[in-house]
Protein backbone atom coordinates (compact mmCIF):
# COMPACT_ATOMS: atom_id res chain seq x y z
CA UNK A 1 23.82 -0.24 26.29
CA UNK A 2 21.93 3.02 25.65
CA UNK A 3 18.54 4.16 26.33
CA UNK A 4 15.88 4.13 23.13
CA UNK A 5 15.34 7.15 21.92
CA UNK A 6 11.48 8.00 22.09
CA UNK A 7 9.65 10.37 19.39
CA UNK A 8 6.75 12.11 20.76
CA UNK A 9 3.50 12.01 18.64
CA UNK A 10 4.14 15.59 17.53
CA UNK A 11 8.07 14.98 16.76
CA UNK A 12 6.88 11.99 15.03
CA UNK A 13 4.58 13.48 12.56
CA UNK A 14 6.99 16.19 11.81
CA UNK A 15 9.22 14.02 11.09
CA UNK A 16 7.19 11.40 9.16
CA UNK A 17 5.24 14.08 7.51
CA UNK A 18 2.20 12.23 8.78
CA UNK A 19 -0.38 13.96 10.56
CA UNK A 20 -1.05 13.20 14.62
CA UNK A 21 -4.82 11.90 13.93
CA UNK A 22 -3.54 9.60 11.21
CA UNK A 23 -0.35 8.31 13.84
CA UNK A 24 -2.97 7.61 16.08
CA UNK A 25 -5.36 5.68 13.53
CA UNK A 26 -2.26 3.78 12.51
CA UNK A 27 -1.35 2.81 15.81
CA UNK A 28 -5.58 1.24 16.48
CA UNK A 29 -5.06 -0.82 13.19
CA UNK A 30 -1.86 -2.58 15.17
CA UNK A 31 0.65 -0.87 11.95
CA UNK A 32 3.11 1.00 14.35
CA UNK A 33 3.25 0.99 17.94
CA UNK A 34 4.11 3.33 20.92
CA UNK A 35 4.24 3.01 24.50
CA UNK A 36 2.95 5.33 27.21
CA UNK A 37 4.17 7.61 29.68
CA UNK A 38 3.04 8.32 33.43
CA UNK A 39 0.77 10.61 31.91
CA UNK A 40 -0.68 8.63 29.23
CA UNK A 41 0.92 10.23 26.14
CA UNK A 42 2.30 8.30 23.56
CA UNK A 43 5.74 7.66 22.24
CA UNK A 44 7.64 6.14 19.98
CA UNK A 45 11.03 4.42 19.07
CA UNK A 46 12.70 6.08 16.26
CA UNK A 47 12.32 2.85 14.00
CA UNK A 48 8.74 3.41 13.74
CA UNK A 49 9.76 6.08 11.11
CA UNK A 50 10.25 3.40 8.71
CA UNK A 51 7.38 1.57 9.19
CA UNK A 52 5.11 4.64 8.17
CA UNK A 53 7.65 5.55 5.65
CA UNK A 54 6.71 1.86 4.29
CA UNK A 55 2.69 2.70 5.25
CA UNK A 56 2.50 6.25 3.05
CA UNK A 57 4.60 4.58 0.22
CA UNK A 58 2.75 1.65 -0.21
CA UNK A 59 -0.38 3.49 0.10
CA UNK A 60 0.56 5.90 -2.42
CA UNK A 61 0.74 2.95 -5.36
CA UNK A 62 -2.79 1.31 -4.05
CA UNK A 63 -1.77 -0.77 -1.73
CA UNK A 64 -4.68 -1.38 0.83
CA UNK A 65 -4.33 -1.32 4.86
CA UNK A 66 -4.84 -5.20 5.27
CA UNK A 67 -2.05 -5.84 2.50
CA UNK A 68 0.16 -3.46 4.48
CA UNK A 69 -1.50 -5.09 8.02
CA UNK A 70 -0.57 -7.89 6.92
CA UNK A 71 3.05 -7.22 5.30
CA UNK A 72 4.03 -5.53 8.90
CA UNK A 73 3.30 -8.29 10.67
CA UNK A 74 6.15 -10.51 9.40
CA UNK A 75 8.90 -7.95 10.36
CA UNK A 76 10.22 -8.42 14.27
CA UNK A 77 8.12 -6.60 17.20
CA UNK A 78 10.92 -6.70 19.39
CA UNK A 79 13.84 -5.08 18.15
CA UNK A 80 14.45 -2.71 14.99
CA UNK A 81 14.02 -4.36 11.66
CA UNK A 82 17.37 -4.94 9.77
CA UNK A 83 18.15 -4.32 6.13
CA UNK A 84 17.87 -8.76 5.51
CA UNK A 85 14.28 -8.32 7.55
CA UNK A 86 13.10 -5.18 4.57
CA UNK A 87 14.75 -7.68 2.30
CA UNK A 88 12.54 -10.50 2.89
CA UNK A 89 9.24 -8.25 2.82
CA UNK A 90 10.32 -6.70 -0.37
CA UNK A 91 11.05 -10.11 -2.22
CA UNK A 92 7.35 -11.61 -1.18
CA UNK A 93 6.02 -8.14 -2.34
CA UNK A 94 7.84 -8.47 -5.98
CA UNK A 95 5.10 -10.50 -8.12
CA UNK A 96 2.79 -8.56 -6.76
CA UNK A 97 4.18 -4.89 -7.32
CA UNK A 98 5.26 -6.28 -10.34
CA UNK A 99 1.51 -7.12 -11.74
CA UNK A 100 0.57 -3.32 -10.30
CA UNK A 101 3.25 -1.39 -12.71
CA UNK A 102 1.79 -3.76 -15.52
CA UNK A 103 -1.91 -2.89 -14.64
CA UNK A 104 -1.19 0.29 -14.60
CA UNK A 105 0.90 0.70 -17.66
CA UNK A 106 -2.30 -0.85 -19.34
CA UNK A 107 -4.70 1.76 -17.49
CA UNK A 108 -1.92 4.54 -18.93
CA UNK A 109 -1.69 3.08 -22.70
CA UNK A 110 -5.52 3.04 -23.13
CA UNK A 111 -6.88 5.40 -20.64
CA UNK A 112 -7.64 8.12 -23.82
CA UNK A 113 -9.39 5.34 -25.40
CA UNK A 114 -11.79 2.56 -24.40
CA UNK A 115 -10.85 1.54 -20.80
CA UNK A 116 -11.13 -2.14 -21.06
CA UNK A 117 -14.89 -1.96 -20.17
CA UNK A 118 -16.97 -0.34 -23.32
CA UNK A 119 -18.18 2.21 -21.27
CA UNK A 120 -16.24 5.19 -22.54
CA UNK A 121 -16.68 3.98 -26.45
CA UNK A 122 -19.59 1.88 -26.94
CA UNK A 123 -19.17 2.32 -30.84
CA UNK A 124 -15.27 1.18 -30.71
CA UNK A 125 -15.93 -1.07 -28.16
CA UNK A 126 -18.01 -3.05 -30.62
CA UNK A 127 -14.76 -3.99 -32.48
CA UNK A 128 -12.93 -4.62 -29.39
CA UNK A 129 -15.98 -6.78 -27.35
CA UNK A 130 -18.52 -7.99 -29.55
CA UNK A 131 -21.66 -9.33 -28.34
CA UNK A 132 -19.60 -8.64 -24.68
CA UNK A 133 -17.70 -11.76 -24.96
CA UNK A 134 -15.65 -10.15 -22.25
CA UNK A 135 -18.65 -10.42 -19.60
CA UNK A 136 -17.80 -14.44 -19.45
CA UNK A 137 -14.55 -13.34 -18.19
CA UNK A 138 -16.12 -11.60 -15.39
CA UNK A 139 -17.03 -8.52 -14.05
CA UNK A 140 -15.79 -4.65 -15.04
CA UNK A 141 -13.11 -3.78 -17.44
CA UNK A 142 -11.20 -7.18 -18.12
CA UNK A 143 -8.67 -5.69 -20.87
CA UNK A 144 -7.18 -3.57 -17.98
CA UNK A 145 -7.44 -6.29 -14.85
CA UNK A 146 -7.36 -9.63 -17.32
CA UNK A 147 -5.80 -8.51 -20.49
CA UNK A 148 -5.75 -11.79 -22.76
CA UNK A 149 -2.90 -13.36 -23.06
């Protein structure tokens, strides 16, 4: 069997593209992991790369820390994830990616217009929200977040 190949934290932002303060902040939320040497500086195992390759992706389409916390958390901490363990994450994180493209395709298609809240176009918001019939569906701009069915 042959020895793990450990990244230090400078190797691993090069290669991540990730800088070293934002490894380490990673790391304290319990995302990636590294181990330690004799002289107390970190390393990791090359399959970390895809864990922060998973971290800056999801982050780039909106995903929050605790949704990606949480996400992490159900792949394997003691051995490298396999394609069937990506598989699995990627299936629970369908619906919901899927409702994210739609939300934004709305925020696209009427972000020149009113944004679903009146704010931008009080006098064309009058035809779309009379007497704010959309407050009852609760707060900020419902067309976007709770278009009507």
């Amino acid at each position: 069997m042959s020895a793990v190949e450990l990244l230090t934290i400078g190797d691993m932002a090069a290669r991540s593209g990730v800088a070293q303060s934002a490894l380490r902040y990673y790391e304290r939320e319990g995302l990636i992991r590294s181990t330690r040497t004799g002289g107390n500086q970190r390393r990791y195992e090359r399959h970390e790369l895809r864990r922060i390759a998973f971290i800056r992706i999801a982050q780039q389409v909106g995903v929050s820390l605790d949704e990606i916390r949480e996400a992490l958390a159900e792949l394997p901490e003691n051995r490298t994830p396999t394609k069937a363990d990506w598989a699995r994450l990627s299936a629970r994180w369908r619906r919901k990616l899927e409702a994210r493209i739609a939300m934004m395709e709305r925020l696209r298609d009427q972000l020149t217009g009113c944004i679903g809240c009146g704010c931008l176009s009080l006098s064309r918001c009058k035809l779309i929200n009379p007497e704010d019939r959309l407050a009852a569906r609760g707060a900020g701009p419902q067309m976007i977040i709770n278009p009507p069915a």
